[in-house]
Protein backbone atom coordinates (compact mmCIF):
# COMPACT_ATOMS: atom_id res chain seq x y z
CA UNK A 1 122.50 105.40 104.60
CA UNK A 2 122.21 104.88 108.27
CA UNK A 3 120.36 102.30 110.11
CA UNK A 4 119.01 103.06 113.38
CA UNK A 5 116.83 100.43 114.76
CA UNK A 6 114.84 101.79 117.77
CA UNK A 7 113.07 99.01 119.99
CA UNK A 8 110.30 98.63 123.10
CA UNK A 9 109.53 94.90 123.95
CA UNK A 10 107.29 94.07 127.27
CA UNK A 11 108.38 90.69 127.55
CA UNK A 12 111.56 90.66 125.44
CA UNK A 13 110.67 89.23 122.00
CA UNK A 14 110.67 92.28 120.14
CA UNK A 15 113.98 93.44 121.77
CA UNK A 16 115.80 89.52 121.39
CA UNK A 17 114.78 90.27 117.20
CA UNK A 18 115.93 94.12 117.24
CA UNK A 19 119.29 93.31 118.66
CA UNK A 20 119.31 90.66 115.93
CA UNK A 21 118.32 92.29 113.12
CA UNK A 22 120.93 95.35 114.22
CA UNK A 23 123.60 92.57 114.24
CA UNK A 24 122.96 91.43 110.53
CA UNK A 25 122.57 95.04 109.41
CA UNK A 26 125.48 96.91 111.75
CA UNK A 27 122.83 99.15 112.47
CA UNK A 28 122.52 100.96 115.50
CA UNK A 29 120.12 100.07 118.22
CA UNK A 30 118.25 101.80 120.80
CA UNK A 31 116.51 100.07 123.41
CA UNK A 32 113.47 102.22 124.46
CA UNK A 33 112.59 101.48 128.11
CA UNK A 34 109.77 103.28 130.68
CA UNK A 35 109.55 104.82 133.68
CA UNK A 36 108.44 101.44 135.78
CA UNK A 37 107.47 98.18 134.59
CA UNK A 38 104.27 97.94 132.26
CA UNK A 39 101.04 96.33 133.84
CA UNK A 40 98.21 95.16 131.61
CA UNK A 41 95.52 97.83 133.08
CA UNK A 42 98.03 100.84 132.53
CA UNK A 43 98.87 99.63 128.85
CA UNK A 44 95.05 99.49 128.76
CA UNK A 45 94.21 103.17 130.31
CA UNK A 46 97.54 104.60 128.10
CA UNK A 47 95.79 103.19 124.40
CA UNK A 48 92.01 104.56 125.86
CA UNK A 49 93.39 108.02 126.82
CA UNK A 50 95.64 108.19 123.87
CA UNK A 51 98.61 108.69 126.32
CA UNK A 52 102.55 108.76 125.93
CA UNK A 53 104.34 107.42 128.84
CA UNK A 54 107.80 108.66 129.77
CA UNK A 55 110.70 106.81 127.66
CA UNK A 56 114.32 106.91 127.94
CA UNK A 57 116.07 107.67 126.09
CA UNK A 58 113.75 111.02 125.77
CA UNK A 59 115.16 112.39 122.48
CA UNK A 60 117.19 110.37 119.45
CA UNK A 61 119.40 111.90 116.67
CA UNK A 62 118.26 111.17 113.08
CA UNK A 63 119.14 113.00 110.04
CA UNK A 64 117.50 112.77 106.82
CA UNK A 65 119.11 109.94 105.14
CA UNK A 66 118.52 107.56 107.68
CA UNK A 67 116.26 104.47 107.87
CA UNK A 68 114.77 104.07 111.11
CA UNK A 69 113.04 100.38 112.04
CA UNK A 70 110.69 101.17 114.48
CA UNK A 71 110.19 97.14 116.45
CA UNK A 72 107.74 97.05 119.04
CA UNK A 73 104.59 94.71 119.93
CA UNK A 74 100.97 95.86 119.20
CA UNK A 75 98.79 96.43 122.08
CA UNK A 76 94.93 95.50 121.57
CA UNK A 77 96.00 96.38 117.87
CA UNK A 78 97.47 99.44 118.37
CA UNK A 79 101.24 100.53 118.62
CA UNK A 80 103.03 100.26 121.75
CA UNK A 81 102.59 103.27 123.34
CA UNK A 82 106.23 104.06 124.49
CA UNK A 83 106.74 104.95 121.20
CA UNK A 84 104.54 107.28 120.37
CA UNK A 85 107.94 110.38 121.91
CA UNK A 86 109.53 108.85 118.52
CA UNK A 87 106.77 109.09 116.13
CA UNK A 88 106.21 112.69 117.24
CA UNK A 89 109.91 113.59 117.05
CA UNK A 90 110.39 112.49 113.31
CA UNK A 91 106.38 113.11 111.97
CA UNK A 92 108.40 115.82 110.15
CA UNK A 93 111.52 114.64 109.08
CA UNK A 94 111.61 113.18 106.22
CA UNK A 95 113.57 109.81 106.75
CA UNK A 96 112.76 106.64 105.82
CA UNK A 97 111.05 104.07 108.40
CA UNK A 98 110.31 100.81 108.95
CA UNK A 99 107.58 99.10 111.37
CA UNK A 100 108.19 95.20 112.78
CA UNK A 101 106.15 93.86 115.30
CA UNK A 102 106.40 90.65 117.08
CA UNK A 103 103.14 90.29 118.62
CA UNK A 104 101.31 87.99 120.21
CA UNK A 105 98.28 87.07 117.45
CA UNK A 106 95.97 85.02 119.10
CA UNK A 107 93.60 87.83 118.05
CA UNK A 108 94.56 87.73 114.15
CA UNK A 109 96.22 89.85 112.29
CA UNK A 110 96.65 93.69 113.19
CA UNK A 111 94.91 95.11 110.03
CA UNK A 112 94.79 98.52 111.24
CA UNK A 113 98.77 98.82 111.72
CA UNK A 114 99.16 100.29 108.29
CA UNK A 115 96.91 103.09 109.04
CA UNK A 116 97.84 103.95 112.43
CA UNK A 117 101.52 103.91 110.96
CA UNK A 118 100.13 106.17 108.22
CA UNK A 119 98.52 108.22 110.18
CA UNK A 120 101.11 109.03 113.34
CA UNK A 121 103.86 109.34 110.61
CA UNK A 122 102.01 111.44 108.32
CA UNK A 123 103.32 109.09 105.29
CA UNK A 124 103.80 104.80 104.55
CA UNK A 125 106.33 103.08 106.19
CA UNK A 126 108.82 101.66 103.57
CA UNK A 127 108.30 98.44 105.09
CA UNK A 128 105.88 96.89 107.58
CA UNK A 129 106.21 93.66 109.18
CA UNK A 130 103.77 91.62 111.26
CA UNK A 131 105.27 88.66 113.04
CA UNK A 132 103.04 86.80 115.11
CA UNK A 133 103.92 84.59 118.30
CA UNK A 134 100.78 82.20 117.78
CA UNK A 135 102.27 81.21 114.31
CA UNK A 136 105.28 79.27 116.41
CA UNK A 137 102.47 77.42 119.15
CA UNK A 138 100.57 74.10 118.29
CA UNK A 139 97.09 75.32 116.54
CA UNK A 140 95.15 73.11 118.59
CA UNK A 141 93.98 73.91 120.64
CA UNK A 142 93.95 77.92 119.25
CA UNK A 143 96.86 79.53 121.10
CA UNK A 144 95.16 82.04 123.47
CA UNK A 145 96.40 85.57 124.38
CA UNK A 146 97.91 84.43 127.79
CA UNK A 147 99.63 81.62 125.97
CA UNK A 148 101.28 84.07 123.36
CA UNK A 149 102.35 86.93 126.49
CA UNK A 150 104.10 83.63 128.01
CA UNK A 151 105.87 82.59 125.34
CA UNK A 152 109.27 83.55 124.90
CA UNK A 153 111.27 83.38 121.42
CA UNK A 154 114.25 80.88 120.84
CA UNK A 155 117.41 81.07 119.00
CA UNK A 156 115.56 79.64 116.06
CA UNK A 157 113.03 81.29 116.40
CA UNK A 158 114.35 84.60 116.45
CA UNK A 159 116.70 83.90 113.74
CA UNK A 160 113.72 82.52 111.56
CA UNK A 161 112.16 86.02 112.31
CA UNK A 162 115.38 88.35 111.53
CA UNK A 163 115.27 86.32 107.83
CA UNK A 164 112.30 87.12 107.17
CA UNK A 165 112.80 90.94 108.40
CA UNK A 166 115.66 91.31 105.78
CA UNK A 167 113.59 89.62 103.18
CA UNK A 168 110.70 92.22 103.63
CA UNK A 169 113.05 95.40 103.99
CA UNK A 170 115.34 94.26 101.12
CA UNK A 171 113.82 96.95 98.67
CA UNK A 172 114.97 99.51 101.17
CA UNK A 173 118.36 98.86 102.11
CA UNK A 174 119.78 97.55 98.51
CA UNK A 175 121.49 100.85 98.33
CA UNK A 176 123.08 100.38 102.30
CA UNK A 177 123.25 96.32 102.09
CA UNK A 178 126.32 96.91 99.10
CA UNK A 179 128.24 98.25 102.46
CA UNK A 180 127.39 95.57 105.32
């Protein structure tokens, strides 16, 4: 099996875990990036009108017996939309994928991930993971949305994160884990 981890991070976090996680795996990586830099009322406008921005790279090479980890932040509980090219482009093949996020979560969990995943795909992810950035700030006072977009992950951090990646996606890489 081949791993091909394909990330889009706003403010780095999901992108410091991706390269990470392909590190401990030997998976490949591909760092999605837009157009121009991201601004809160275009993320805003691109999740009301449903819209895909422009991504690079535009296309990505996946054969069937692949696992793709999709790692990206949620937006106002939805997906990042950057990659919304990728979901199209493999709705139907029929490789395995995985979903991490490492969002903020000042806002609680993201309980409609699973469905949106379901939904875009046209099948379950073989593993979803919700990481939130609140969990590593002080509760108290509540860690607000402006304190989670400031924070950024450290070495421990990200490290505590990758662990508990591999933990979660263990069922679906036994087979490929006998080879890293």
């Amino acid at each position: 099996m081949n791993i091909k981890i394909i990330s889009y991070s706003l403010t780095g976090n999901n992108d410091a875990v991706a390269k990470s996680l392909a590190a401990a795996l030997g998976a490949q990586h591909i760092q999605v990036s837009t157009a121009g830099k991201k601004t809160m009322p275009a993320i805003f406008f691109d999740l009301l009108l449903n819209r895909i921005p422009r991504v690079s790279p535009a296309a990505i090479d996946i054969h069937n017996d692949d696992l793709v980890i999709f790692i990206a932040p949620v937006w106002l509980g939805r997906i990042a939309t950057p990659l919304r090219t990728y979901f199209k482009q493999l709705k139907d093949k029929p490789c395995k994928y995985a979903f991490v996020s490492i969002s903020g979560g000042a806002d609680g969990d993201n309980i409609k991930l699973a469905d949106e995943l379901q939904s875009r795909m046209g099948r379950k992810p073989v593993a979803l993971v919700d990481l939130h950035i609140a969990s590593l700030l002080p509760q108290v006072p509540k860690p607000t949305r402006n304190d989670t977009m400031k924070y950024h992950i450290t070495g421990a951090d990200r490290k505590n994160m990758t662990d508990k990646i591999m933990a979660a996606l263990q069922p679906a890489l036994a087979p490929s884990l006998q080879n890293v």
